[in-house]
C-alpha atoms as a PDB file:
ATOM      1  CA  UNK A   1     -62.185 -34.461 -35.997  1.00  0.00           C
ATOM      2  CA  UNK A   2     -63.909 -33.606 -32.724  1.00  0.00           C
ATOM      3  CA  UNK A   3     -65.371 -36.977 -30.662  1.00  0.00           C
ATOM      4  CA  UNK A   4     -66.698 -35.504 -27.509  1.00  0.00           C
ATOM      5  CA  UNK A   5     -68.238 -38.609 -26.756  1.00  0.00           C
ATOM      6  CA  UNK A   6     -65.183 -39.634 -25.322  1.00  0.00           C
ATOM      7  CA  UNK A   7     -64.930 -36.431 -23.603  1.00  0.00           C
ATOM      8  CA  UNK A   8     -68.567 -36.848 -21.991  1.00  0.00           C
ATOM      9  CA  UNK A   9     -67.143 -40.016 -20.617  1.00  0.00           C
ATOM     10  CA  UNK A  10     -63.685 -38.570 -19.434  1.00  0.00           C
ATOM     11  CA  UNK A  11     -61.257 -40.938 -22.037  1.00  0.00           C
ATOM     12  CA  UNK A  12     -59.218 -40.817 -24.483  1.00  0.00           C
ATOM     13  CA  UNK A  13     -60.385 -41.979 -28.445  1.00  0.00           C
ATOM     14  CA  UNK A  14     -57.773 -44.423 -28.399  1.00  0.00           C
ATOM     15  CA  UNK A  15     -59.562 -46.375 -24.826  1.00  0.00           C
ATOM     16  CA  UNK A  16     -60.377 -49.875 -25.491  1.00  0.00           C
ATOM     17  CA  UNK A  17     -63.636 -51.326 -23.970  1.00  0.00           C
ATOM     18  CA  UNK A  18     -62.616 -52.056 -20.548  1.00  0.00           C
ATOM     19  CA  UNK A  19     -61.291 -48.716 -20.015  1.00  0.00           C
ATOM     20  CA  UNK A  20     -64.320 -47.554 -21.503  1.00  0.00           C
ATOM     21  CA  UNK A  21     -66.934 -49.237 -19.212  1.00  0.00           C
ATOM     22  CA  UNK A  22     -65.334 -48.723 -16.118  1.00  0.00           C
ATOM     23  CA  UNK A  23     -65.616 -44.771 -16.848  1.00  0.00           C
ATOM     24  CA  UNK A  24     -68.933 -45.047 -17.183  1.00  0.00           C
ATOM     25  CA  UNK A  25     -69.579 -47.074 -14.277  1.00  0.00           C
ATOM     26  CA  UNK A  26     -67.966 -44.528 -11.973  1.00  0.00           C
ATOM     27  CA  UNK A  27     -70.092 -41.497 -13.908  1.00  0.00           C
ATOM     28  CA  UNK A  28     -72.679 -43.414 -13.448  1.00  0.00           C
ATOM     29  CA  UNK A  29     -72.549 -44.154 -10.086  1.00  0.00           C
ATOM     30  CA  UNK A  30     -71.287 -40.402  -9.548  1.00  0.00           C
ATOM     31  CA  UNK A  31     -74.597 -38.618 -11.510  1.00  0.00           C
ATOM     32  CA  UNK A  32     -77.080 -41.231 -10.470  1.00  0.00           C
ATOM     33  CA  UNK A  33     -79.992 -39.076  -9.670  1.00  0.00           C
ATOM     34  CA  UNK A  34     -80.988 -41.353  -6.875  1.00  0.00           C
ATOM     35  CA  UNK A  35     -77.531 -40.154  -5.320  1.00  0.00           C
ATOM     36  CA  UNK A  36     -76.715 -36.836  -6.618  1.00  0.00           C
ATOM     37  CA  UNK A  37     -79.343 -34.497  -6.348  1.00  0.00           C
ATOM     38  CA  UNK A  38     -77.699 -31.827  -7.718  1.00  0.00           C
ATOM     39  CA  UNK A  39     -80.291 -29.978 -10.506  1.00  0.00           C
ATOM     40  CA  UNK A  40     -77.851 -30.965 -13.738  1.00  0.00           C
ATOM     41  CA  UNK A  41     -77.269 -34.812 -12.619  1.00  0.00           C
ATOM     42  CA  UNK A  42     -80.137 -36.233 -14.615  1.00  0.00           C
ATOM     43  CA  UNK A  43     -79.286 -34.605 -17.333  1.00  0.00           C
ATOM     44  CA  UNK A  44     -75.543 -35.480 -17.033  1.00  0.00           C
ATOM     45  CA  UNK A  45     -76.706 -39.178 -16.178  1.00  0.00           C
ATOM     46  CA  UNK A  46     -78.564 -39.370 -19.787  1.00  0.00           C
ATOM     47  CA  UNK A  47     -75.463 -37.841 -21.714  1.00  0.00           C
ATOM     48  CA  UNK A  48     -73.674 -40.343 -19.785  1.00  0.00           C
ATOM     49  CA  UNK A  49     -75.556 -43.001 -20.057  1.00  0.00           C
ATOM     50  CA  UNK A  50     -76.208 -42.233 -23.994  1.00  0.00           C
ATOM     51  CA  UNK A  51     -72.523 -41.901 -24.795  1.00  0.00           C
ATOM     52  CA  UNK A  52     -72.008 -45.335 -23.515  1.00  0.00           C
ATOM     53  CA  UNK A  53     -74.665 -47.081 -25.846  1.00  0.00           C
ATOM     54  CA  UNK A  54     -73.067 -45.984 -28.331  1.00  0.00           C
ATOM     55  CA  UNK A  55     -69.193 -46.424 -27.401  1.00  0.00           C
ATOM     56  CA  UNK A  56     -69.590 -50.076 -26.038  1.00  0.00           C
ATOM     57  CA  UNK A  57     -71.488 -51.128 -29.142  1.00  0.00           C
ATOM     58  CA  UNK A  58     -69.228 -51.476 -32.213  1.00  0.00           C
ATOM     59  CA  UNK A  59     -70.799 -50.739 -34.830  1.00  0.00           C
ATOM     60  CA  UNK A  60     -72.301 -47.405 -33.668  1.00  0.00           C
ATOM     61  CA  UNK A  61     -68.789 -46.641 -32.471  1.00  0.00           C
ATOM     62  CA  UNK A  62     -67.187 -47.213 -35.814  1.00  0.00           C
ATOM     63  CA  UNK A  63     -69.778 -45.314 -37.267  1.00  0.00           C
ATOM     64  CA  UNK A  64     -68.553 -42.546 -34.380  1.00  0.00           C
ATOM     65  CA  UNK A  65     -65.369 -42.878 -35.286  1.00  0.00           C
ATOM     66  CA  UNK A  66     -65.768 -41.982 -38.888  1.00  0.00           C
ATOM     67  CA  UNK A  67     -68.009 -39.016 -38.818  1.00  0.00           C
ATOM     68  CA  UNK A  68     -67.097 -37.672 -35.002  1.00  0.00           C
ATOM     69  CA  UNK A  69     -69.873 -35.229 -34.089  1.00  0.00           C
ATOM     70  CA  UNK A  70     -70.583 -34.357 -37.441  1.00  0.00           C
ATOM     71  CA  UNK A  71     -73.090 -36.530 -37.293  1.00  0.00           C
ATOM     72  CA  UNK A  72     -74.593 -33.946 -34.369  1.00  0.00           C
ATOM     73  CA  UNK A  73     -74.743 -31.169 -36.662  1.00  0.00           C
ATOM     74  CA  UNK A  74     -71.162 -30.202 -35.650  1.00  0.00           C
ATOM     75  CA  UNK A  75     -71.927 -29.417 -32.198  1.00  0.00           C
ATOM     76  CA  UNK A  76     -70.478 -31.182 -29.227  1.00  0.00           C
ATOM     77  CA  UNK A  77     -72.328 -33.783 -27.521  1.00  0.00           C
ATOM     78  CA  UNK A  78     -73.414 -32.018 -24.426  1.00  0.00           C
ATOM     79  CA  UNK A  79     -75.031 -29.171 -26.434  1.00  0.00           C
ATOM     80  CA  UNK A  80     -76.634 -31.594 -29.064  1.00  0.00           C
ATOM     81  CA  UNK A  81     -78.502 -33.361 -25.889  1.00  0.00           C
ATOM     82  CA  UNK A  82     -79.040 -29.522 -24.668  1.00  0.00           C
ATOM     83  CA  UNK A  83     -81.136 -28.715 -27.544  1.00  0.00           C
ATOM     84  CA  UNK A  84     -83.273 -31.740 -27.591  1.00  0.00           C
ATOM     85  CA  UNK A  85     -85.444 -30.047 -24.364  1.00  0.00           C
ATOM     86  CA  UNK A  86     -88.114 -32.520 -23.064  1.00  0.00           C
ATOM     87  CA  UNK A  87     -86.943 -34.873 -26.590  1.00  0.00           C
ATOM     88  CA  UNK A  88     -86.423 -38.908 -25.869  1.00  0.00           C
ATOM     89  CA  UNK A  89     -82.167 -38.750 -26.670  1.00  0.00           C
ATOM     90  CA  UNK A  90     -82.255 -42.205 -26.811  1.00  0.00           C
ATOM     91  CA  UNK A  91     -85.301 -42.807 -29.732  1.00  0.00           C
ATOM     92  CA  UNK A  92     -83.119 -39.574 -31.192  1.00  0.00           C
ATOM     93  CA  UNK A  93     -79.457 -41.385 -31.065  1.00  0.00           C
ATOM     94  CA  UNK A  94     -81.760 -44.211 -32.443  1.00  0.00           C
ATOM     95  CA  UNK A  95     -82.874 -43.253 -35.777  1.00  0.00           C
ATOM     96  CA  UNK A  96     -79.223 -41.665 -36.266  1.00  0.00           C
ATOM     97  CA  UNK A  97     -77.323 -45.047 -35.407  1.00  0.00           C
ATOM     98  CA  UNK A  98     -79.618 -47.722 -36.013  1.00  0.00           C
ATOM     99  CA  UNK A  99     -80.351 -50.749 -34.476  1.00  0.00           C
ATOM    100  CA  UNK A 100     -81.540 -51.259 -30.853  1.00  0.00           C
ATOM    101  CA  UNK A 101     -80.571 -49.127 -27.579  1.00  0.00           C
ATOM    102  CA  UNK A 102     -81.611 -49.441 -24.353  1.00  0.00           C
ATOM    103  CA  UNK A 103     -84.129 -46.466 -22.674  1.00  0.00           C
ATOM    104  CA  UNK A 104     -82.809 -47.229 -19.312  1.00  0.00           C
ATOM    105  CA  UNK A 105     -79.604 -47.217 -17.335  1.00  0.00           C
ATOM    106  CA  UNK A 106     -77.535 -49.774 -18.954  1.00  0.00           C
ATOM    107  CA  UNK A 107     -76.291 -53.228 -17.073  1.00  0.00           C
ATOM    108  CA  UNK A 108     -73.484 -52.486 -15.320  1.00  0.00           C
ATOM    109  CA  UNK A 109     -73.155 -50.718 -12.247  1.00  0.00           C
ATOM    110  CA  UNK A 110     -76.665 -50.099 -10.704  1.00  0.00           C
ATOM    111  CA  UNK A 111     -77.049 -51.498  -7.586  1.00  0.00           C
ATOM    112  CA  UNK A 112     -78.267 -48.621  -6.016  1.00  0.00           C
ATOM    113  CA  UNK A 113     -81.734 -49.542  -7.376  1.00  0.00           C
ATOM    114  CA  UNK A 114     -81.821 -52.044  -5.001  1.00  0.00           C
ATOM    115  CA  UNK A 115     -83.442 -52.070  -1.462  1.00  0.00           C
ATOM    116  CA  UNK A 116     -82.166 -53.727   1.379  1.00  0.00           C
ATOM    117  CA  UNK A 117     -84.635 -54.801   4.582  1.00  0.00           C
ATOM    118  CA  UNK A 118     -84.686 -57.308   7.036  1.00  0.00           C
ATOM    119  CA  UNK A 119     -87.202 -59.579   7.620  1.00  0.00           C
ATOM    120  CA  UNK A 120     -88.150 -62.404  10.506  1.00  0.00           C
ATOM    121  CA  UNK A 121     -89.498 -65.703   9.175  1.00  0.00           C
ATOM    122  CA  UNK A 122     -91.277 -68.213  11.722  1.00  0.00           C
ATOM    123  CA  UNK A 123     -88.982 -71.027  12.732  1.00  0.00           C
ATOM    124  CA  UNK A 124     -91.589 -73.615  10.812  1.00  0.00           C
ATOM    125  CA  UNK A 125     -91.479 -71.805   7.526  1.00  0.00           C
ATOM    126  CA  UNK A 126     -87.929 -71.918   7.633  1.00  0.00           C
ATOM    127  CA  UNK A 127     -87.283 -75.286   7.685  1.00  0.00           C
ATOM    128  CA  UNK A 128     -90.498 -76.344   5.522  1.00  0.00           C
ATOM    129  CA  UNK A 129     -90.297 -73.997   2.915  1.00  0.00           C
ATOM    130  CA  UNK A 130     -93.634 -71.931   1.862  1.00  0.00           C
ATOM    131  CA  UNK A 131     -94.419 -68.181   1.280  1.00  0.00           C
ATOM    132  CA  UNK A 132     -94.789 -65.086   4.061  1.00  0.00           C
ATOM    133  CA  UNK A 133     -96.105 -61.634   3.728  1.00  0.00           C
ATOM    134  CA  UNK A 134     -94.085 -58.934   3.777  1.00  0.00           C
ATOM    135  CA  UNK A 135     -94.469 -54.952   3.918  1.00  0.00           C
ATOM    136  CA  UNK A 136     -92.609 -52.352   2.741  1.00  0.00           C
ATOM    137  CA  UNK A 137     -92.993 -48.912   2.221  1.00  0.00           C
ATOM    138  CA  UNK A 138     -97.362 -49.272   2.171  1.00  0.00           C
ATOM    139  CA  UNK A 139     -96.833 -52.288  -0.283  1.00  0.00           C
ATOM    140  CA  UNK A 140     -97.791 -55.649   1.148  1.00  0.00           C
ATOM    141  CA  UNK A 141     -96.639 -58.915  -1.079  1.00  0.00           C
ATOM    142  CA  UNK A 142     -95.889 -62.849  -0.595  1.00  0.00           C
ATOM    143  CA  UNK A 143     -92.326 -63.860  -0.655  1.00  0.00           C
ATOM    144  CA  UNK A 144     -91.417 -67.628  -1.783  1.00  0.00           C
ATOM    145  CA  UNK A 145     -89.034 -69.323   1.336  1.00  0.00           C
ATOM    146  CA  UNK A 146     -87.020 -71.835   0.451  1.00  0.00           C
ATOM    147  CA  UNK A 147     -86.926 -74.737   2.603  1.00  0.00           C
ATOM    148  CA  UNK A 148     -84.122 -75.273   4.771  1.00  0.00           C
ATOM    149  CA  UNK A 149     -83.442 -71.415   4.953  1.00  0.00           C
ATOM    150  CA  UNK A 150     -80.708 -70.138   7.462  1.00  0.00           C
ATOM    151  CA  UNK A 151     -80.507 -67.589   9.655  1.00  0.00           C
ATOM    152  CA  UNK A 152     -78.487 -64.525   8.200  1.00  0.00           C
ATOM    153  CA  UNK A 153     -78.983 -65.730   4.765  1.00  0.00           C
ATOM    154  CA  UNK A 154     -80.734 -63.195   2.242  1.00  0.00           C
ATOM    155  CA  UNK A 155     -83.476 -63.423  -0.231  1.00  0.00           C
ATOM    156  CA  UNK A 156     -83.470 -61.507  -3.841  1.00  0.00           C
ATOM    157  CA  UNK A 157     -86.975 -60.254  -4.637  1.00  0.00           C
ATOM    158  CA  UNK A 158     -87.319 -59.325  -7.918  1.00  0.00           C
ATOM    159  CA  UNK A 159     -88.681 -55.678  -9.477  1.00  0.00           C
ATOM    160  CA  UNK A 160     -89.232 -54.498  -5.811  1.00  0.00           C
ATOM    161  CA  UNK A 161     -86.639 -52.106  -5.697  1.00  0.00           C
ATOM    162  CA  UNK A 162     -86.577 -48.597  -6.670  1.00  0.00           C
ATOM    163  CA  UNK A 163     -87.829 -47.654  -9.620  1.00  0.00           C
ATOM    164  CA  UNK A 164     -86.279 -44.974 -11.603  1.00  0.00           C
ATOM    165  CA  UNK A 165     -87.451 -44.260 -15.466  1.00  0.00           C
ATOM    166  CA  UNK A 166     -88.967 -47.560 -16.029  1.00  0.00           C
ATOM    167  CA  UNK A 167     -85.856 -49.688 -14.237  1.00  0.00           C
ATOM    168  CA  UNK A 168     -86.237 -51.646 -11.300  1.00  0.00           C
ATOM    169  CA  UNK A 169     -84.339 -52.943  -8.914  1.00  0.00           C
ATOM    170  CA  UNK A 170     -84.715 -55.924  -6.786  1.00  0.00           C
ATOM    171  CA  UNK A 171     -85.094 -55.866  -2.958  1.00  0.00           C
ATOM    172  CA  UNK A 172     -82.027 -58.018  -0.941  1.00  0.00           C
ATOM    173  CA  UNK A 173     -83.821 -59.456   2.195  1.00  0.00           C
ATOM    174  CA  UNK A 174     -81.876 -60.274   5.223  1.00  0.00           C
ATOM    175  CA  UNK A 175     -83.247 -63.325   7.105  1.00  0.00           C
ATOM    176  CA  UNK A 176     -84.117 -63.629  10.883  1.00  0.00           C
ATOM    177  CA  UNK A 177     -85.435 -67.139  11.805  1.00  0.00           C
ATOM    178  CA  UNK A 178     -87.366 -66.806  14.771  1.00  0.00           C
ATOM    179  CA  UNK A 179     -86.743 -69.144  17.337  1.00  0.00           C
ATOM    180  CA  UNK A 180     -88.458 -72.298  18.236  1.00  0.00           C
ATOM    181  CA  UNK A 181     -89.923 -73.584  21.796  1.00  0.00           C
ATOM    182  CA  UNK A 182     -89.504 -76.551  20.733  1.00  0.00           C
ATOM    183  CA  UNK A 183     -86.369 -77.515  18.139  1.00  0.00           C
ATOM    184  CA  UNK A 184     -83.292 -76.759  18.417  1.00  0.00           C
ATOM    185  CA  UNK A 185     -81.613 -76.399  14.623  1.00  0.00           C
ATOM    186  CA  UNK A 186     -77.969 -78.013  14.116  1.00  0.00           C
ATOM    187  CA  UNK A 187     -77.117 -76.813  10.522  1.00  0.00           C
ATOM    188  CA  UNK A 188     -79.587 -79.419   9.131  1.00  0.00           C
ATOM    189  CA  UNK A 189     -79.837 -81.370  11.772  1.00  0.00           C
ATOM    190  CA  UNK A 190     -83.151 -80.864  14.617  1.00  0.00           C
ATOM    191  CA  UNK A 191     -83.241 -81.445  18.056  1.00  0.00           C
ATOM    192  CA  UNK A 192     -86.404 -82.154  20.249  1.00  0.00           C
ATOM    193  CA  UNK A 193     -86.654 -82.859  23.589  1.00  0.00           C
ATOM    194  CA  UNK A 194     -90.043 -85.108  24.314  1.00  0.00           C
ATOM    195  CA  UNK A 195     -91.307 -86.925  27.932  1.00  0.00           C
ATOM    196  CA  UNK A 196     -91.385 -90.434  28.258  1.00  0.00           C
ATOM    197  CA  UNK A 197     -93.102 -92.180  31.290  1.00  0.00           C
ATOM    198  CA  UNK A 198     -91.270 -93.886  33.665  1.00  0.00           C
ATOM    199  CA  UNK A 199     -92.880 -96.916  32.843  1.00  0.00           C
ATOM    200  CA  UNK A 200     -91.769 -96.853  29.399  1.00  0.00           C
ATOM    201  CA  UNK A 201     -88.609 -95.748  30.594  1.00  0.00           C
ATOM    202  CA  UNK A 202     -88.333 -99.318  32.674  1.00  0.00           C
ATOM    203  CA  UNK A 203     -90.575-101.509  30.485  1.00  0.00           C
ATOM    204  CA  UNK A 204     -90.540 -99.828  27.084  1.00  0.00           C
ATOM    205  CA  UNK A 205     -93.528 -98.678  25.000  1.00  0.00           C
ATOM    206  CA  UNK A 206     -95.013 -96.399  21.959  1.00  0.00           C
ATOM    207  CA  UNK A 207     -95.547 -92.941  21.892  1.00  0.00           C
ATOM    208  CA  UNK A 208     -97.147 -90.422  19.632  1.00  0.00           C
ATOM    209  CA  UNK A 209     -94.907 -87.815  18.843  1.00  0.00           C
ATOM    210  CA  UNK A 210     -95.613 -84.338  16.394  1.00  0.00           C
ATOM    211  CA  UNK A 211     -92.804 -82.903  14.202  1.00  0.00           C
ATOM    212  CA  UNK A 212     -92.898 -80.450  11.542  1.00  0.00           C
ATOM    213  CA  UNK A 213     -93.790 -83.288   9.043  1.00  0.00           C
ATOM    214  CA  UNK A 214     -96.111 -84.995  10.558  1.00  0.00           C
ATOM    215  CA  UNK A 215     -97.114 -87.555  13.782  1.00  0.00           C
ATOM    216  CA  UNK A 216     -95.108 -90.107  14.168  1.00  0.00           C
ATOM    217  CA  UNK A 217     -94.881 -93.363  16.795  1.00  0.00           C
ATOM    218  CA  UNK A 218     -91.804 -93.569  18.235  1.00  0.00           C
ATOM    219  CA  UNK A 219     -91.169 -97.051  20.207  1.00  0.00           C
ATOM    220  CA  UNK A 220     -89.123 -96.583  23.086  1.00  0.00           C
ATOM    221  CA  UNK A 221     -86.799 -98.854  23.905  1.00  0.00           C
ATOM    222  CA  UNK A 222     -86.535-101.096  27.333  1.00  0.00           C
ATOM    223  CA  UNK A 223     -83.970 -99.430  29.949  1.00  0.00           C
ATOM    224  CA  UNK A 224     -84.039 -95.648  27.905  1.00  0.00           C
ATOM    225  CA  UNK A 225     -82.328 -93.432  30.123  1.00  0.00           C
ATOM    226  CA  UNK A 226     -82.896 -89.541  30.577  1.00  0.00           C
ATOM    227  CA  UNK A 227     -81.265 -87.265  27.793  1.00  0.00           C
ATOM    228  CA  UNK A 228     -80.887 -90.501  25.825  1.00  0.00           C
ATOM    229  CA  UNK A 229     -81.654 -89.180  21.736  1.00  0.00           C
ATOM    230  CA  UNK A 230     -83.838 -91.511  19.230  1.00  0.00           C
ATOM    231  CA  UNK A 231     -82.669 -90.696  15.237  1.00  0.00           C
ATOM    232  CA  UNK A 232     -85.685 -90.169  12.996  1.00  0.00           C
ATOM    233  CA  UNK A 233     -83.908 -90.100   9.532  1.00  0.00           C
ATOM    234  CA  UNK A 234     -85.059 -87.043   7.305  1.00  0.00           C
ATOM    235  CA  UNK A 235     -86.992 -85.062   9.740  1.00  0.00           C
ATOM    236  CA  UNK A 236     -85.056 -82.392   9.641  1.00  0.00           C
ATOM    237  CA  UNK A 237     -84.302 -79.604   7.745  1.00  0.00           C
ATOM    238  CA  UNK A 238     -83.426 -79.588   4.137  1.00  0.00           C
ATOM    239  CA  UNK A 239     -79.438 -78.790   3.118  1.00  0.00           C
ATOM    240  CA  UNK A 240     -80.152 -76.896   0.404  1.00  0.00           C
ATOM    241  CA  UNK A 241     -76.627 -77.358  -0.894  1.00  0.00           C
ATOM    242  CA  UNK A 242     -77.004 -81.289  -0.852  1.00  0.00           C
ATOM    243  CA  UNK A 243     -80.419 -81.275  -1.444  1.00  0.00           C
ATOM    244  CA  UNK A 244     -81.316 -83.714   1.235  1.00  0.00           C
ATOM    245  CA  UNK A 245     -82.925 -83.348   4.797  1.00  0.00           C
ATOM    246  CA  UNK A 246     -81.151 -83.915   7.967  1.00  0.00           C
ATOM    247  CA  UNK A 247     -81.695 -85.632  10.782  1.00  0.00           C
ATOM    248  CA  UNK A 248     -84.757 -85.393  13.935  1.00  0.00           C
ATOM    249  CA  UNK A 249     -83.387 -86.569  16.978  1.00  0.00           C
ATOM    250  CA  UNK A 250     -85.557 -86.820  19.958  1.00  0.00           C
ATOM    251  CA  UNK A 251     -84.012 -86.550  23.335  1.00  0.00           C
ATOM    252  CA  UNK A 252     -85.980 -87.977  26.055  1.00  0.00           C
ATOM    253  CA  UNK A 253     -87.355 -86.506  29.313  1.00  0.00           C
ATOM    254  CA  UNK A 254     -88.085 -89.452  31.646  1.00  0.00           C
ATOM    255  CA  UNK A 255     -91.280 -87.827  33.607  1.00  0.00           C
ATOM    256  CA  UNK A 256     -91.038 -89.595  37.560  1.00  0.00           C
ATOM    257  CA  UNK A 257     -94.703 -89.836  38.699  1.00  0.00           C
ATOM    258  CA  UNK A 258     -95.794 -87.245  41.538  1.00  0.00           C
ATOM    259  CA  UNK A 259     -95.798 -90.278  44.866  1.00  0.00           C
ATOM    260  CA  UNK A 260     -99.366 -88.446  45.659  1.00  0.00           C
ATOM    261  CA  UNK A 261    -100.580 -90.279  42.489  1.00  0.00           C
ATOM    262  CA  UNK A 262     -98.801 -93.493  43.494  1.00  0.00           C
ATOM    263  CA  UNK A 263    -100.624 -96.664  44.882  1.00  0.00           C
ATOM    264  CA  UNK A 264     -99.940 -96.814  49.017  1.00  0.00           C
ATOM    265  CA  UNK A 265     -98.379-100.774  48.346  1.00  0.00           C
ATOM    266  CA  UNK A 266     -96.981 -99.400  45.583  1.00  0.00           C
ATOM    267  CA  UNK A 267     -94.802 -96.879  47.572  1.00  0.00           C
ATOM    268  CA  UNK A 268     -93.938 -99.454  50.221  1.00  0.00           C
ATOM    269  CA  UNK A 269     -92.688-101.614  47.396  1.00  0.00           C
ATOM    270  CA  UNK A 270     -90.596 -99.458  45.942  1.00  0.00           C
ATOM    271  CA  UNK A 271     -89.254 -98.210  49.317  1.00  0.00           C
ATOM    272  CA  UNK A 272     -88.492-101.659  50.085  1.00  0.00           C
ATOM    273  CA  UNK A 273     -86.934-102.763  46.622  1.00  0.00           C
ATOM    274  CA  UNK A 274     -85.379 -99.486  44.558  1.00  0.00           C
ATOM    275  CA  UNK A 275     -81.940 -99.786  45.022  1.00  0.00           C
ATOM    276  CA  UNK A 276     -80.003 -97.353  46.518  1.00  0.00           C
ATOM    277  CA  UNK A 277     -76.913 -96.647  44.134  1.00  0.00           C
END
């Protein structure tokens, strides 16, 4: 009894399903008219594709495997799809099997519907979270950022991939964080370098300071020294594998006061009294 379903996929009658799929994964990949552009590739895609339905599903294989391609009028596979000209195979293969089968590609083996582009995300949005506009190809749409996202790590948008006979693929973005005057990023942690008067420095004091959350009052302490850091707990960026924020540590910048803006007894008296060492 002739089966030349097996034949359109290039295995034997006796293959078992693994074999089975991973013949039509590399036919598929092979005839994929986004690849080949060869004038018979779509058509060979569809007999491909349509042999598969039928093979990895097991009831409309044992129902193959009784009546071979009698049930195509005697014909072999390739010239049954042949005849059916402009026809939907698949709502034809329907009503002969039965049951439910899928008008696209199939799931396995189709990641050439997918786009890959890169994309540069401000520093802020990064570490907050939020959504930013992207373009591609004349379409312009709003992508959801995770907060706490990396550089080099990539975003899947969904259904904005090629679209080929009513499938879609998904678009991979590749993430550029754009860099920051002001933080530095340690995995999770941030790093921001702020002034602090010299008085404050000496005498200690309060100071409004901005982060990405919100203002905050830092009090410095008595004696702070230059490049000394102050822990804000949380202010950082979120570890989206932990799911909790790191760290904001703010590393001081004692400002010295230009002497032109300095008292004249004041000068003397420091002249006289800063030490030396």
């Amino acid at each position: 009894m002739s089966k030349s379903l097996y034949a359109t996929l290039g295995v034997s009658q006796n293959a078992n399903s693994d074999e089975i799929k991973k013949a039509y994964r590399r036919l598929a990949r092979k005839y994929h008219p986004d690849i080949n552009k060869e004038a018979e590739a779509e058509d060979k895609f569809k007999e491909i594709n349509a042999a598969y339905e039928i093979l990895s599903d097991k009831s409309k294989k044992l129902q193959y495997d009784q009546h071979g391609d009698s049930m195509f009028g005697g014909q072999n596979f390739h010239d049954f799809a042949s005849q059916q000209g402009g026809a939907n195979l698949n709502d034809i293969l329907r009503s002969m099997f039965g049951g439910g089968m899928s008008s696209g590609f199939g799931d396995f083996g189709m990641p050439d519907l997918d786009v890959n582009a890169r994309i540069t995300i401000p520093f802020s949005i990064a570490v907050l979270g939020g959504k930013h506009s992207v373009n591609y190809n004349g379409e312009s749409f709003d992508v959801k950022v995770p907060a706490g996202l990396k550089n080099g790590e990539k975003l899947r948008i969904k259904n904005k991939g090629k679209n080929i006979q009513g499938q879609r693929g998904d678009m991979i973005l590749s993430v550029e964080v754009s860099e920051s005057i002001e933080y530095d990023r340690k995995g999770s942690d941030l790093v921001k370098t702020i002034d602090i008067p010299l008085k404050f420095a000496f005498f200690g004091g309060k100071i409004k300071v901005e982060t990405l959350y919100k203002e905050i009052t830092l009090k410095v302490k008595e004696g702070t020294k230059n490049n000394q850091k102050f822990r804000v707990k949380e202010y950082g960026a979120m570890n989206r594998k932990a799911g909790i924020k790191g760290d904001l540590y703010l590393k001081t910048n004692i400002v010295i006061p230009s002497i032109d803006d300095l008292d004249d007894n004041l000068i003397e008296l420091l002249k006289d009294k800063l030490p030396e060492k």
